[in-house]
Structure formats: structure tokens, C-alpha cells
C-alpha atoms as a PDB file:
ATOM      1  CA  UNK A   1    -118.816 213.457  59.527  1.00  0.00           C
ATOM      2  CA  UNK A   2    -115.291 214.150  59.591  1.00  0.00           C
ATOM      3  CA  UNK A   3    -112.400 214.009  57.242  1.00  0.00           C
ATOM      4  CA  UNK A   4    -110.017 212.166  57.429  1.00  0.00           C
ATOM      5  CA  UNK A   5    -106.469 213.671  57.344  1.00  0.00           C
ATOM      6  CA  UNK A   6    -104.362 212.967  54.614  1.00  0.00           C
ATOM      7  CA  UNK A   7    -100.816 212.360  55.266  1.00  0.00           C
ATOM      8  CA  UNK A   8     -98.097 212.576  51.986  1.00  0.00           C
ATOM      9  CA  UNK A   9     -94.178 211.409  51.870  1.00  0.00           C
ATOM     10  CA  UNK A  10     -90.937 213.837  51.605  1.00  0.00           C
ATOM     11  CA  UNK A  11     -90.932 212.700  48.291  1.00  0.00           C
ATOM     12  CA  UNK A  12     -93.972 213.909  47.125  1.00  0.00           C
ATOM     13  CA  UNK A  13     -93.656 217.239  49.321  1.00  0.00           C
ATOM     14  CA  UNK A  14     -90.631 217.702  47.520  1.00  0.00           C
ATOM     15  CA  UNK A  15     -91.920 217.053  44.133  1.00  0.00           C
ATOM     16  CA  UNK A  16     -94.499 219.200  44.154  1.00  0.00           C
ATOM     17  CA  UNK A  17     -92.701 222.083  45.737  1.00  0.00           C
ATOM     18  CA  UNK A  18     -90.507 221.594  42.782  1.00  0.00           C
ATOM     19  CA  UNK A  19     -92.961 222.387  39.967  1.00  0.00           C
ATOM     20  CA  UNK A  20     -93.206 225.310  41.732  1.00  0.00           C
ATOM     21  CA  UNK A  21     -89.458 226.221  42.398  1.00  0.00           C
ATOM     22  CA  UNK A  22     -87.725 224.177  39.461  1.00  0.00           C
ATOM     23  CA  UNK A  23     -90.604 224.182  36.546  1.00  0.00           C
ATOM     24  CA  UNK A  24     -92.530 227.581  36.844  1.00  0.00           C
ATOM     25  CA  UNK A  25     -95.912 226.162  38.132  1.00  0.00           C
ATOM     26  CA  UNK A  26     -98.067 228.569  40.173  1.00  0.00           C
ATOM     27  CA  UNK A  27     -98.526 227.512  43.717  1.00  0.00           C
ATOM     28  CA  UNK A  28    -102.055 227.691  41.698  1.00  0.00           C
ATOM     29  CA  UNK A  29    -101.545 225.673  38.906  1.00  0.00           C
ATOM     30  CA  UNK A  30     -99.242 223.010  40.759  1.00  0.00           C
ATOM     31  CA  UNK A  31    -102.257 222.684  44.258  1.00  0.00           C
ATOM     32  CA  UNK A  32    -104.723 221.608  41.541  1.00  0.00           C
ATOM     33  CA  UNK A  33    -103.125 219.320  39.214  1.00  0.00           C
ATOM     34  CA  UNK A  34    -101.851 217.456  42.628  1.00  0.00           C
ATOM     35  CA  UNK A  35    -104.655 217.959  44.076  1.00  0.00           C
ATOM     36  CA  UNK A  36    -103.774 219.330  47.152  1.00  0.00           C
ATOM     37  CA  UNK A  37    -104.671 222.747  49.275  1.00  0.00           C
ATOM     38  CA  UNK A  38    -102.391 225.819  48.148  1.00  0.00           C
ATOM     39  CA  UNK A  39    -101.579 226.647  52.112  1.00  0.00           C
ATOM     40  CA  UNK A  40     -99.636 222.998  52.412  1.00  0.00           C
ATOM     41  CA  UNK A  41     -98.093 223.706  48.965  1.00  0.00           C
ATOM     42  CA  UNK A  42     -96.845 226.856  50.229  1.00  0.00           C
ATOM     43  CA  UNK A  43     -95.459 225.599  53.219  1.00  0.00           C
ATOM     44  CA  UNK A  44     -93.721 222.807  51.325  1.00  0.00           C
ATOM     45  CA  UNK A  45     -91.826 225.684  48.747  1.00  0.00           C
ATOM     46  CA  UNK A  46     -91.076 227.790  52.014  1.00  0.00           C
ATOM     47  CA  UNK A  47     -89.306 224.514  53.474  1.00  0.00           C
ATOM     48  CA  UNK A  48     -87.645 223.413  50.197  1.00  0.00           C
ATOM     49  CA  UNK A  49     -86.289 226.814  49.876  1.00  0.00           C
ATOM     50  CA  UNK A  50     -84.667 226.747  53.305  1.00  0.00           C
ATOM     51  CA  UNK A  51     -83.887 223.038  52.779  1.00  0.00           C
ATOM     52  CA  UNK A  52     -81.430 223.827  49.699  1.00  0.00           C
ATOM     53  CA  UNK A  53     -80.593 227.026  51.718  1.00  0.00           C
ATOM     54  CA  UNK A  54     -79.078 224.237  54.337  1.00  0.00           C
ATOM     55  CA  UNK A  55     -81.755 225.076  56.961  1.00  0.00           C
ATOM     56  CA  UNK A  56     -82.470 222.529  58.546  1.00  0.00           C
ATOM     57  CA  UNK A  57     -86.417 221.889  59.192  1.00  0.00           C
ATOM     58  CA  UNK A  58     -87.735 221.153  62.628  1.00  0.00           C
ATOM     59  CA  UNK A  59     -90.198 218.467  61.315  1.00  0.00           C
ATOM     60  CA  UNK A  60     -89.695 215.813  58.583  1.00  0.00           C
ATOM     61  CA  UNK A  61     -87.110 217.235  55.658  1.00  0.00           C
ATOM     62  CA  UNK A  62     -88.424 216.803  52.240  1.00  0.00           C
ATOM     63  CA  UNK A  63     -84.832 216.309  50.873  1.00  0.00           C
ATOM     64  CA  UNK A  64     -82.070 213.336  51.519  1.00  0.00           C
ATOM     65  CA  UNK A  65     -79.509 215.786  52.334  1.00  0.00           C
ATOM     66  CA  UNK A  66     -81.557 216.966  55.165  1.00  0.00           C
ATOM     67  CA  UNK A  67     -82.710 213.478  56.667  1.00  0.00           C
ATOM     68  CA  UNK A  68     -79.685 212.211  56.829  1.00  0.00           C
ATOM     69  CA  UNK A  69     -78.499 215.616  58.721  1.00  0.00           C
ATOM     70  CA  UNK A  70     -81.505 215.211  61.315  1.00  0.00           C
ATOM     71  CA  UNK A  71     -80.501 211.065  61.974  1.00  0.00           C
ATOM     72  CA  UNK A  72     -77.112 212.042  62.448  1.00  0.00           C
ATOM     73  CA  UNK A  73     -78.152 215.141  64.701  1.00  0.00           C
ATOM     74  CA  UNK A  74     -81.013 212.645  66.832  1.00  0.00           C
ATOM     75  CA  UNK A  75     -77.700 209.688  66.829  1.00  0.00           C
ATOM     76  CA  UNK A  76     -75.268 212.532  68.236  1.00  0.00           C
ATOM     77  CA  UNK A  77     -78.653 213.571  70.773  1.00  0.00           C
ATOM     78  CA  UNK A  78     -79.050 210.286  72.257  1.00  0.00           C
ATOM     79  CA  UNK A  79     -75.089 209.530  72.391  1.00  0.00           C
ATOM     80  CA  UNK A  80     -74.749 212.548  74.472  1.00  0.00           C
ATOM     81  CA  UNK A  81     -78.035 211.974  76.478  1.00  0.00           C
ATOM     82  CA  UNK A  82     -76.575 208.947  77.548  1.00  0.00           C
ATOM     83  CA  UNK A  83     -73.282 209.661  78.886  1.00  0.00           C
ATOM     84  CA  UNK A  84     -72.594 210.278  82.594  1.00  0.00           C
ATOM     85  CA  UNK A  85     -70.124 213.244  83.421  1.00  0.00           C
END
């Protein structure tokens, strides 16, 4: 049987990374009280980090900032894609 994949919002991502970064939580600590695997954790710290570095993520940002950075970038993407020169 297989399991199914469980999927969480940029909200939560960015909550939990933030017991971690803001509230002294162990990647530990923080995985099991939420529940979650300690590898995703990790990779949700690593991209909040860079988020409030102003990196911007190549998949879904966790914070506001950062979405509304990548639909302005994908708006400017598709303006330019469709303009003949």
C-alpha cells in the first residue's frame, strides 16, 4: 500500500521553520510536536533563512514578501514573452 503524500501551505512551512529560527526549537523538538519529518523541516529553515536573506526561492516562498516578488517576476515573464521585437 502506498502513502499518500502530504502536501502543507507557506504558512505552515513558515511557522514551523520559525520555532526553529525565531523560538529556539530543535529541528528535533519542532519535527515532532508538528509532526512532520526533520529532512522537510530542514529544508523549510534553509529556505526561510535565504527568504529573509532576500533570496528568492525557485519553488513556492514561504513568506509574503517573497510571493509577491515571484507574481511580479512571472507578470514581468509573460509581458516580455509576449512582445514581438
Amino acid at each position: 500500500m502506498t502513502r499518500k503524500r502530504r502536501s502543507f501551505t507557506p504558512e505552515f512551512k513558515q511557522e514551523a521553520a520559525s520555532l526553529v529560527l525565531d523560538q529556539g526549537y530543535s529541528i528535533a523538538q519542532a519535527s515532532t510536536s508538528l509532526g512532520v519529518g526533520e529532512s522537510a523541516l530542514r529544508r523549510w529553515v534553509q529556505q526561510l533563512t535565504d527568504e529573509r536573506e532576500g533570496i528568492t526561492p525557485k519553488g513556492k516562498a514561504l513568506t509574503p514578501e517573497q510571493r509577491r516578488i515571484q507574481e511580479l517576476e512571472a507578470r514581468c515573464n509573460r509581458l516580455n514573452g509576449s512582445r514581438t521585437y
